[in-house]
PDB file of N, CA and C in Angstrom:
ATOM      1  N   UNK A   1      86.398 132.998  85.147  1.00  0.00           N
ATOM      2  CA  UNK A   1      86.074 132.933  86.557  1.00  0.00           C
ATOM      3  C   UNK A   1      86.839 134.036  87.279  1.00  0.00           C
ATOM      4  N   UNK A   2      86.456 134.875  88.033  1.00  0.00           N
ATOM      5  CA  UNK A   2      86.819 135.604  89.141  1.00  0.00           C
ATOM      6  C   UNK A   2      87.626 135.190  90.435  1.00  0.00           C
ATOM      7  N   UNK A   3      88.536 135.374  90.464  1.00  0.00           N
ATOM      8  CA  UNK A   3      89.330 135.312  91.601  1.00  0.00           C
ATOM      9  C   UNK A   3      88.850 135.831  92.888  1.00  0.00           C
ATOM     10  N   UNK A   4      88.536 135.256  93.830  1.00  0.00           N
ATOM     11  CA  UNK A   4      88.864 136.483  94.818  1.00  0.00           C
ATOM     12  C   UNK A   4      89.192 135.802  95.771  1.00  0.00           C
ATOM     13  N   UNK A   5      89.361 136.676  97.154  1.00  0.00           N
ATOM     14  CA  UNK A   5      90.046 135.936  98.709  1.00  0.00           C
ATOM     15  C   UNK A   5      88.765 134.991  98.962  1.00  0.00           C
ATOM     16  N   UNK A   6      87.557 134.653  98.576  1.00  0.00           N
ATOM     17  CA  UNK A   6      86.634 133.682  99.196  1.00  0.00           C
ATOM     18  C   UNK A   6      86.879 132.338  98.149  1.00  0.00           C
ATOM     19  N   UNK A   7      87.775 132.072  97.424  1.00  0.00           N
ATOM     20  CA  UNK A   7      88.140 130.728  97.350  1.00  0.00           C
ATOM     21  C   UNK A   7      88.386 129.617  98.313  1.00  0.00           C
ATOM     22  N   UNK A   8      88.856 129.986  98.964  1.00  0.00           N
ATOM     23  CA  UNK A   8      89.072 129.332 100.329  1.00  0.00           C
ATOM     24  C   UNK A   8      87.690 128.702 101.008  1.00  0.00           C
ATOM     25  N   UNK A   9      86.906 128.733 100.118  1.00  0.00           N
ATOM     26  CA  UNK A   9      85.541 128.238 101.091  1.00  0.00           C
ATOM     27  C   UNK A   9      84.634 127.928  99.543  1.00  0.00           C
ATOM     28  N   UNK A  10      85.629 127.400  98.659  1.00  0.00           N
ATOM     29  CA  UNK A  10      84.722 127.165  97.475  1.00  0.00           C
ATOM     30  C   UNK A  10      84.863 125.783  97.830  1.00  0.00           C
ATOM     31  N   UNK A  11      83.775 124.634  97.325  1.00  0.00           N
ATOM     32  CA  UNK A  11      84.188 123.299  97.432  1.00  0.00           C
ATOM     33  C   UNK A  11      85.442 122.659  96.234  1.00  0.00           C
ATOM     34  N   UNK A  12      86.596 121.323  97.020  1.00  0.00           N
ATOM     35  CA  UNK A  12      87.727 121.190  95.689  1.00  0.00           C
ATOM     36  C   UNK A  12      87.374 119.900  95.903  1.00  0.00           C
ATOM     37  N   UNK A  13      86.793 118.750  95.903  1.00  0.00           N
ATOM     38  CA  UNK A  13      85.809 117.736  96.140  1.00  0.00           C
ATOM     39  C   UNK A  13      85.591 118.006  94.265  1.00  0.00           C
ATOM     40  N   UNK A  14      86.468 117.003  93.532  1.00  0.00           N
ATOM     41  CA  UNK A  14      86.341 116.728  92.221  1.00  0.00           C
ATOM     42  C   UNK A  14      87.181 118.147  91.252  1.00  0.00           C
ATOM     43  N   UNK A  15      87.795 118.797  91.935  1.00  0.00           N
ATOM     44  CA  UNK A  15      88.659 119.504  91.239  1.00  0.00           C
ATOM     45  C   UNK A  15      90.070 119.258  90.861  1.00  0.00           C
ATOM     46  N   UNK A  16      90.781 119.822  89.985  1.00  0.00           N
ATOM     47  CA  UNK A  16      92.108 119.059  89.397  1.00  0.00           C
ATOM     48  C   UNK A  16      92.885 119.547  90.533  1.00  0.00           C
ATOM     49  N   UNK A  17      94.000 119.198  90.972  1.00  0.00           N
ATOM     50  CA  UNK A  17      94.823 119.262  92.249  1.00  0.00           C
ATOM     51  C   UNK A  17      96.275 118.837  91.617  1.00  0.00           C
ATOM     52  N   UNK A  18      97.205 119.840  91.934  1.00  0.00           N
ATOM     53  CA  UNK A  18      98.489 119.683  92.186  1.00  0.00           C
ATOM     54  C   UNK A  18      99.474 120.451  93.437  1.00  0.00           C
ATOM     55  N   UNK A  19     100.148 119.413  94.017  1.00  0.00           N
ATOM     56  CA  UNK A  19     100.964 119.795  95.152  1.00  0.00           C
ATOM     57  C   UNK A  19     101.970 120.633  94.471  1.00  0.00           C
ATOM     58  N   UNK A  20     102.645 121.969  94.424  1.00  0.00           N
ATOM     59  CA  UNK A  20     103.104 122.905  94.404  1.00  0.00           C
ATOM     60  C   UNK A  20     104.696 122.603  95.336  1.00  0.00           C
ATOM     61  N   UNK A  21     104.224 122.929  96.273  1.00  0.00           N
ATOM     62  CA  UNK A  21     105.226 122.771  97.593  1.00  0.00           C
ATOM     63  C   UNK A  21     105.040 122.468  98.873  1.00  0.00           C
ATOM     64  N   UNK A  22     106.217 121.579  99.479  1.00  0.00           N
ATOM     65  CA  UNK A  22     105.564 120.461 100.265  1.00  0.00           C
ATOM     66  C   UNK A  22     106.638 120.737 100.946  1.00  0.00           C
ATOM     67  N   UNK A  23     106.952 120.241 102.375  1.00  0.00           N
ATOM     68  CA  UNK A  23     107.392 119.739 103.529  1.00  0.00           C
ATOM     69  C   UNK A  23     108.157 119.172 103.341  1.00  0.00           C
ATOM     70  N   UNK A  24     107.858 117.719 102.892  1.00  0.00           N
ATOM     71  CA  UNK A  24     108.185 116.753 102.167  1.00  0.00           C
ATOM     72  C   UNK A  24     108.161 116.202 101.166  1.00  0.00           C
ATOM     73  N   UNK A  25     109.070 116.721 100.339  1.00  0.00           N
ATOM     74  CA  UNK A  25     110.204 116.338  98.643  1.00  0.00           C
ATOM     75  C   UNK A  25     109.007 115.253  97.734  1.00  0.00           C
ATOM     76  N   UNK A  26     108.325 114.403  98.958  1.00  0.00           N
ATOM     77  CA  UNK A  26     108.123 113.696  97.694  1.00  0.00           C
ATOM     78  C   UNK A  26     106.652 113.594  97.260  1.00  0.00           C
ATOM     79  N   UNK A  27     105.932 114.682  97.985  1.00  0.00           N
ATOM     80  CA  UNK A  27     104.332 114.895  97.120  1.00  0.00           C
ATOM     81  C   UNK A  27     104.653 116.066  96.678  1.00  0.00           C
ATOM     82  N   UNK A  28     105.773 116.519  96.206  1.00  0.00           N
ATOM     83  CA  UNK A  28     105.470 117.938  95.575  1.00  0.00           C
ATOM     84  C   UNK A  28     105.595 117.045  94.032  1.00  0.00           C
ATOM     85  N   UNK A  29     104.658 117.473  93.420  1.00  0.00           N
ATOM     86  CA  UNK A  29     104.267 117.243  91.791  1.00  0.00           C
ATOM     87  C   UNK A  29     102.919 116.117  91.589  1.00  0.00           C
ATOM     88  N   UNK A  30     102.697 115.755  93.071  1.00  0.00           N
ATOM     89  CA  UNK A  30     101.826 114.950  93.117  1.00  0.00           C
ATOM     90  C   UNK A  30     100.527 115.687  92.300  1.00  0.00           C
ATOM     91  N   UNK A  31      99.771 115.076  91.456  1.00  0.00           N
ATOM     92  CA  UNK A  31      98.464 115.663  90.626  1.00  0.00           C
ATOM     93  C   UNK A  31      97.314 114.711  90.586  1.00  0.00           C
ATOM     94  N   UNK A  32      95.966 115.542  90.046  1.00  0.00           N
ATOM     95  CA  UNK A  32      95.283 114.579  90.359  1.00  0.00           C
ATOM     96  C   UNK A  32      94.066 114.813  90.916  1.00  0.00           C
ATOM     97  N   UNK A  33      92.722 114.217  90.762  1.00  0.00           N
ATOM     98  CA  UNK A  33      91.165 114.936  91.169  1.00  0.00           C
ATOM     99  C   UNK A  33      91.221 114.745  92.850  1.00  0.00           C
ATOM    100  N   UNK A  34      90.764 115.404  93.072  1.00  0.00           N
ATOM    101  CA  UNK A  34      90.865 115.709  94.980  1.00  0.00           C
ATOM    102  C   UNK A  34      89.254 114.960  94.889  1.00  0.00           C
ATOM    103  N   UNK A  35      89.276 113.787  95.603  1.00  0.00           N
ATOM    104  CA  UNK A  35      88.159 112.783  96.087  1.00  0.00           C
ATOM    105  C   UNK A  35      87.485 112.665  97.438  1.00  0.00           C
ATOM    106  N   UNK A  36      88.585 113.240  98.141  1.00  0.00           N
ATOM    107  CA  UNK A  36      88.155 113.095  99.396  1.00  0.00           C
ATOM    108  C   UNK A  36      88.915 113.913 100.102  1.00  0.00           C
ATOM    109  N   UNK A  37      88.196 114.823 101.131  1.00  0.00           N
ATOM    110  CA  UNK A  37      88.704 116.180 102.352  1.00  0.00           C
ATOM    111  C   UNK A  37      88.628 115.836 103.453  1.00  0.00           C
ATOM    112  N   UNK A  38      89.228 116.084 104.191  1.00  0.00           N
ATOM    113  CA  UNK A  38      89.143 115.654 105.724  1.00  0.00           C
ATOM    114  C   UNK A  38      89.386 117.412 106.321  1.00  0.00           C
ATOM    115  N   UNK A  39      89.268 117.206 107.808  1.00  0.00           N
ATOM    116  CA  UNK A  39      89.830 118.142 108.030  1.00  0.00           C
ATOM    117  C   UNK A  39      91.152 119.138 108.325  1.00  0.00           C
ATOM    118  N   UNK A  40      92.206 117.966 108.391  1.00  0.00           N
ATOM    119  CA  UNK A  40      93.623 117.885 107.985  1.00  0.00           C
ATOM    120  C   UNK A  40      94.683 117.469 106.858  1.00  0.00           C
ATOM    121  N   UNK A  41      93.567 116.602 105.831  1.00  0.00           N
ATOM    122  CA  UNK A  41      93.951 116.286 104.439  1.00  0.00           C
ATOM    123  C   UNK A  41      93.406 116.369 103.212  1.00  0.00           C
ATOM    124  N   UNK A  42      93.899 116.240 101.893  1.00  0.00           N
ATOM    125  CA  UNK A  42      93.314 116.294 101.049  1.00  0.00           C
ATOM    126  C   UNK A  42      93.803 114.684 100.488  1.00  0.00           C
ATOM    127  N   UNK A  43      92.621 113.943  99.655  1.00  0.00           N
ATOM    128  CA  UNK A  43      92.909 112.616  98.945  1.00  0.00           C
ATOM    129  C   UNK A  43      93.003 112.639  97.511  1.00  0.00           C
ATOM    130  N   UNK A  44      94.109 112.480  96.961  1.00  0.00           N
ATOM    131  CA  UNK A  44      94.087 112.505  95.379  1.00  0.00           C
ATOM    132  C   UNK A  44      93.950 111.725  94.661  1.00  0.00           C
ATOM    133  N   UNK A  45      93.347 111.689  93.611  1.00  0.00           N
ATOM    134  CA  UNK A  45      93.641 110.595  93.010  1.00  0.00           C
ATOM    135  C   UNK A  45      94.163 110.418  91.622  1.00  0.00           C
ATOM    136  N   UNK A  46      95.483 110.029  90.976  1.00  0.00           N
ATOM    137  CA  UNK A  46      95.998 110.132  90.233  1.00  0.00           C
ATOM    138  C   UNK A  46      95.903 108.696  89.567  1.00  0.00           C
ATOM    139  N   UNK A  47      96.309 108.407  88.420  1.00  0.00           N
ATOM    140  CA  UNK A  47      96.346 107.473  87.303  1.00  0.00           C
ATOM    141  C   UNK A  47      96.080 106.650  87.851  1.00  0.00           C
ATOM    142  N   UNK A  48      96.922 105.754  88.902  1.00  0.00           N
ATOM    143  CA  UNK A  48      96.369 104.382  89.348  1.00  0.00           C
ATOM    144  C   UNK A  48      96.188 104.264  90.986  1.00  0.00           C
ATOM    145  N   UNK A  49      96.765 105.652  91.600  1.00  0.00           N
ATOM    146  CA  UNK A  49      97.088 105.327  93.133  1.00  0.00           C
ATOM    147  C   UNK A  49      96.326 106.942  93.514  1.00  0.00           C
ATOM    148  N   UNK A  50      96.001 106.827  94.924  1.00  0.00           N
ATOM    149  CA  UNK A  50      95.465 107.852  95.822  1.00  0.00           C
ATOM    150  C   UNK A  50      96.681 107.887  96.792  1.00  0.00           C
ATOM    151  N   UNK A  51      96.922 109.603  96.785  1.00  0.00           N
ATOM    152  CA  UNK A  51      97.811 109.882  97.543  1.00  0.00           C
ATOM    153  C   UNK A  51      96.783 110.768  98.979  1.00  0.00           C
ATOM    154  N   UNK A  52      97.433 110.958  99.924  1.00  0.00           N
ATOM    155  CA  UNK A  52      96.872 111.761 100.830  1.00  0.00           C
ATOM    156  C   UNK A  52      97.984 112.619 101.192  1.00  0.00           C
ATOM    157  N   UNK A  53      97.457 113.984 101.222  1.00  0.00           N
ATOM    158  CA  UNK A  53      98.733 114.919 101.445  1.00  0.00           C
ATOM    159  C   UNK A  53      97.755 115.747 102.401  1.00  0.00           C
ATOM    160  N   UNK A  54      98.376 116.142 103.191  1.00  0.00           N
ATOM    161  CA  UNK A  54      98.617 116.977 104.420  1.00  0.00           C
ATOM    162  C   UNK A  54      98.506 118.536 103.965  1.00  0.00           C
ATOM    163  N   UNK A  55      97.031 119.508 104.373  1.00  0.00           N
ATOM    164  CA  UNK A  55      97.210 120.735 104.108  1.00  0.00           C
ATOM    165  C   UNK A  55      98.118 121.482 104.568  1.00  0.00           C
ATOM    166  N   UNK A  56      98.576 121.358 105.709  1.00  0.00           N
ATOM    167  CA  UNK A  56      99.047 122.528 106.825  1.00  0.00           C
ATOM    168  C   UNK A  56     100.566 122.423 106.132  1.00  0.00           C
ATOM    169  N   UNK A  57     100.987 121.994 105.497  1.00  0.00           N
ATOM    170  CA  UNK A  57     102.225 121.185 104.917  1.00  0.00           C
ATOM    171  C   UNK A  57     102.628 121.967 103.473  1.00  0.00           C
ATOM    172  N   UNK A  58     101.283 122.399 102.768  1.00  0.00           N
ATOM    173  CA  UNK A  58     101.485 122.719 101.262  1.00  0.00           C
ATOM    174  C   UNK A  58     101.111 123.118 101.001  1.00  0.00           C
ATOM    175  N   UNK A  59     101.347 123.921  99.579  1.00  0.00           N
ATOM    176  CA  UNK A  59     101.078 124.631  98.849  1.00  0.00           C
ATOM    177  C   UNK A  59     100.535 124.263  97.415  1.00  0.00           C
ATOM    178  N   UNK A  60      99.008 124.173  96.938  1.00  0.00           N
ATOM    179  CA  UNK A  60      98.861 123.748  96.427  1.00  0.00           C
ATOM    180  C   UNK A  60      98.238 124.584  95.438  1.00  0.00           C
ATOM    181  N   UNK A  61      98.129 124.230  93.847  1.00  0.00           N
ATOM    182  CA  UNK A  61      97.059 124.840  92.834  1.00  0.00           C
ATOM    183  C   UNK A  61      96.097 123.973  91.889  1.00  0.00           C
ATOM    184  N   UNK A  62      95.175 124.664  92.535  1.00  0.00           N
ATOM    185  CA  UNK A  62      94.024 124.285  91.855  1.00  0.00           C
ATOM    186  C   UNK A  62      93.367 124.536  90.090  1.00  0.00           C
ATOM    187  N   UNK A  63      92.896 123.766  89.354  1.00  0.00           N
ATOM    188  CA  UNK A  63      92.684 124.061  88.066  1.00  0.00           C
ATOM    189  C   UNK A  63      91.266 123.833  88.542  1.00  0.00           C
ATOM    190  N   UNK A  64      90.383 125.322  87.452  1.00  0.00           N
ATOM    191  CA  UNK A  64      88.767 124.935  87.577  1.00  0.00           C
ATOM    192  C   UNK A  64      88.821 124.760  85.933  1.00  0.00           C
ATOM    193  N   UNK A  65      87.204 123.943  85.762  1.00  0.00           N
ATOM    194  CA  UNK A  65      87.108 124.287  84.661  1.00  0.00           C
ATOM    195  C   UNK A  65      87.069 125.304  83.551  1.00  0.00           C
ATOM    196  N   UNK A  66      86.738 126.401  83.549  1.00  0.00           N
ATOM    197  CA  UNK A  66      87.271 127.085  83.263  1.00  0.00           C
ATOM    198  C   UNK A  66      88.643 127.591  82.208  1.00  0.00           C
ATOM    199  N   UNK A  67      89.706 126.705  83.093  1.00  0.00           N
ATOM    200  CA  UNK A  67      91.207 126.992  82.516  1.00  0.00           C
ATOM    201  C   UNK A  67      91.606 127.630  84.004  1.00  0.00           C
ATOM    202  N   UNK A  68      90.829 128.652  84.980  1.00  0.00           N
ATOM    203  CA  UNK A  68      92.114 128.973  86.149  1.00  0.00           C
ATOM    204  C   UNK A  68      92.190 128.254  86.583  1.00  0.00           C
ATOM    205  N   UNK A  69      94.149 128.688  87.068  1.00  0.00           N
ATOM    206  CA  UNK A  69      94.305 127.832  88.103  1.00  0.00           C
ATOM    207  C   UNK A  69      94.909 128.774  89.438  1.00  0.00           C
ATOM    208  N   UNK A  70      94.448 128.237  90.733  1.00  0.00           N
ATOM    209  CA  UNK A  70      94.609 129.046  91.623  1.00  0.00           C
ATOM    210  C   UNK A  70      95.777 128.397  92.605  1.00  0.00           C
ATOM    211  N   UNK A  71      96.224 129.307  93.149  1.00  0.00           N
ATOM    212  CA  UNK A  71      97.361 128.881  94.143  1.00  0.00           C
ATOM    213  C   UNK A  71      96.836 129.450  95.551  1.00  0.00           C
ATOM    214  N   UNK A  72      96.514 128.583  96.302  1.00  0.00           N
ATOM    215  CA  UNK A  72      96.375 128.325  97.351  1.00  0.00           C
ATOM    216  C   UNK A  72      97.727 127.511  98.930  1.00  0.00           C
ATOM    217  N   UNK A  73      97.338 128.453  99.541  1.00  0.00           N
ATOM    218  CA  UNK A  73      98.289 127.506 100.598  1.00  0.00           C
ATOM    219  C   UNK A  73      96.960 126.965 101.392  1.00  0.00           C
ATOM    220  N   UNK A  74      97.763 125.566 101.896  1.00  0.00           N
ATOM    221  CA  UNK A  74      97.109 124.832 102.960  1.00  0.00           C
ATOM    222  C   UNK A  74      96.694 124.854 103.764  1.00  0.00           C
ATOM    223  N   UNK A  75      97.291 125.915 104.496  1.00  0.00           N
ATOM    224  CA  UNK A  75      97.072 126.585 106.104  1.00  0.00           C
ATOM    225  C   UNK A  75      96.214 127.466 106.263  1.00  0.00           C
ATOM    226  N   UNK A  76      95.533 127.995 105.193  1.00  0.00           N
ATOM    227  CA  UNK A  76      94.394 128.699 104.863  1.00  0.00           C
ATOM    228  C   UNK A  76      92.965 127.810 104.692  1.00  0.00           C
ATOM    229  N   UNK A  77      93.129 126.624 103.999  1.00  0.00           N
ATOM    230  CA  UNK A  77      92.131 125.410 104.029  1.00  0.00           C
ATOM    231  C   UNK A  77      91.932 124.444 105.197  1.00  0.00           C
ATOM    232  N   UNK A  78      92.723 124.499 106.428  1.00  0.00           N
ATOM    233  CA  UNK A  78      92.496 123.864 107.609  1.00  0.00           C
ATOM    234  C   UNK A  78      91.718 123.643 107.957  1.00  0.00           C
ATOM    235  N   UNK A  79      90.852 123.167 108.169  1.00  0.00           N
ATOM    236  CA  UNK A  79      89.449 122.942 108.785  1.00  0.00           C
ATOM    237  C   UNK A  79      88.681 121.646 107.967  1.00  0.00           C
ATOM    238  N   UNK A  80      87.329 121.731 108.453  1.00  0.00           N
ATOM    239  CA  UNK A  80      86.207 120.931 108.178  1.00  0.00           C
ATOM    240  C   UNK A  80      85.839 121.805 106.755  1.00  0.00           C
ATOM    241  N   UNK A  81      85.649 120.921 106.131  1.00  0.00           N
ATOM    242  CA  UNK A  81      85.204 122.128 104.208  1.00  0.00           C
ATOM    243  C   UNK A  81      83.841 122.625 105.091  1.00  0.00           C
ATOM    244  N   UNK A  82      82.846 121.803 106.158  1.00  0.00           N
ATOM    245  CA  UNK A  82      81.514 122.472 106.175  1.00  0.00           C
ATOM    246  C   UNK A  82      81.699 124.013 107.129  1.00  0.00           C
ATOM    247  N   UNK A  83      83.075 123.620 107.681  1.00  0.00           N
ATOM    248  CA  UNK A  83      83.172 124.725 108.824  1.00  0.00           C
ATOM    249  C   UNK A  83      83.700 126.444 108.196  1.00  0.00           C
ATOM    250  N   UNK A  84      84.409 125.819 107.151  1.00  0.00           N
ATOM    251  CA  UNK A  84      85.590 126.291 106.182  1.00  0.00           C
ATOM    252  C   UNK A  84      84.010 127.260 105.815  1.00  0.00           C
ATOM    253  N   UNK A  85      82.972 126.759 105.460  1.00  0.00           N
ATOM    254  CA  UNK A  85      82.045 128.083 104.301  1.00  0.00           C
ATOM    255  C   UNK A  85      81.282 129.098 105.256  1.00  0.00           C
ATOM    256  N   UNK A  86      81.509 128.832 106.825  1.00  0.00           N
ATOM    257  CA  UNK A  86      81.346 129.997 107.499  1.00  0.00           C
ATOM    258  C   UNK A  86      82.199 130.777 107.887  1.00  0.00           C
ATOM    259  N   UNK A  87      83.541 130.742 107.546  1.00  0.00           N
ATOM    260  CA  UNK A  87      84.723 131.154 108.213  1.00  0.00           C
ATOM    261  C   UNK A  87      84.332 132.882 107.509  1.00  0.00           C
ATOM    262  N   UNK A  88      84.721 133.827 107.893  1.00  0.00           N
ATOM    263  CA  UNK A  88      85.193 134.943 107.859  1.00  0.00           C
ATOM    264  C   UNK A  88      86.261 135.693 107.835  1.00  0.00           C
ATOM    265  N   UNK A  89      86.651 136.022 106.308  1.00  0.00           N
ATOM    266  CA  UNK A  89      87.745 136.241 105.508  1.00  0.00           C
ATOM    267  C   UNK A  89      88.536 137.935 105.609  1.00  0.00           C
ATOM    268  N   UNK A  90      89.880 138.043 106.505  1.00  0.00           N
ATOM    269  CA  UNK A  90      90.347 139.007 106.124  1.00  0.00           C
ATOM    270  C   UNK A  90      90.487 139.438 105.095  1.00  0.00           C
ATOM    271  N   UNK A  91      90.513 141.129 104.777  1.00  0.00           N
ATOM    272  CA  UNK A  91      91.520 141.374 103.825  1.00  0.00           C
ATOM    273  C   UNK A  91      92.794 141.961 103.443  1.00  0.00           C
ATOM    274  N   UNK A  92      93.707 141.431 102.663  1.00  0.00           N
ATOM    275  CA  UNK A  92      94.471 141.602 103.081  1.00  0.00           C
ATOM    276  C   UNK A  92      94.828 143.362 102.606  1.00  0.00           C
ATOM    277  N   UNK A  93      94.188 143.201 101.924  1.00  0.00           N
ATOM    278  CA  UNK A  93      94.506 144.749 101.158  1.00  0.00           C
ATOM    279  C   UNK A  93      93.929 145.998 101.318  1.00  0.00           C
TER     280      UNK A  93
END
């Protein structure tokens, strides 16, 4: 799979999810299929419990099938996912 800056507007609605770095100490390592998006959270769901973690907050990486895994920050995913696939992407380079 190809990397590029339009990840940010791929759907993560059933993708593998791990919190990276957090705000707060205690969802960082949190893992787990992302079930549900809001426009300020992501819902995980791990072995027996659903966590909800806060984008604007973290830093998270994503595994596709594939094998990549991408590192994403949160504050880049803010929004509505439907609003998120019209957004218009600087670059940075």
């Amino acid at each position: 799979m190809k990397v590029t800056p339009d990840v940010i507007r791929w759907e993560f609605i059933g993708t593998q999810a791990k919190v990276a770095k957090n705000k707060d100490p205690s969802y960082v390592g949190v893992s787990g299929k992302v079930v549900n998006e809001t426009r300020n959270t992501f819902t995980i769901q791990s072995e027996q419990k659903r966590k909800t973690v806060a984008k604007d907050s973290a830093v998270f990486h994503f595994s596709f099938q594939d094998g990549t895994v991408v590192e994403v920050d949160g504050k880049l995913l803010v929004g509505r996912p439907e609003d998120r696939l019209k957004k218009s992407i600087r670059r940075l380079w």
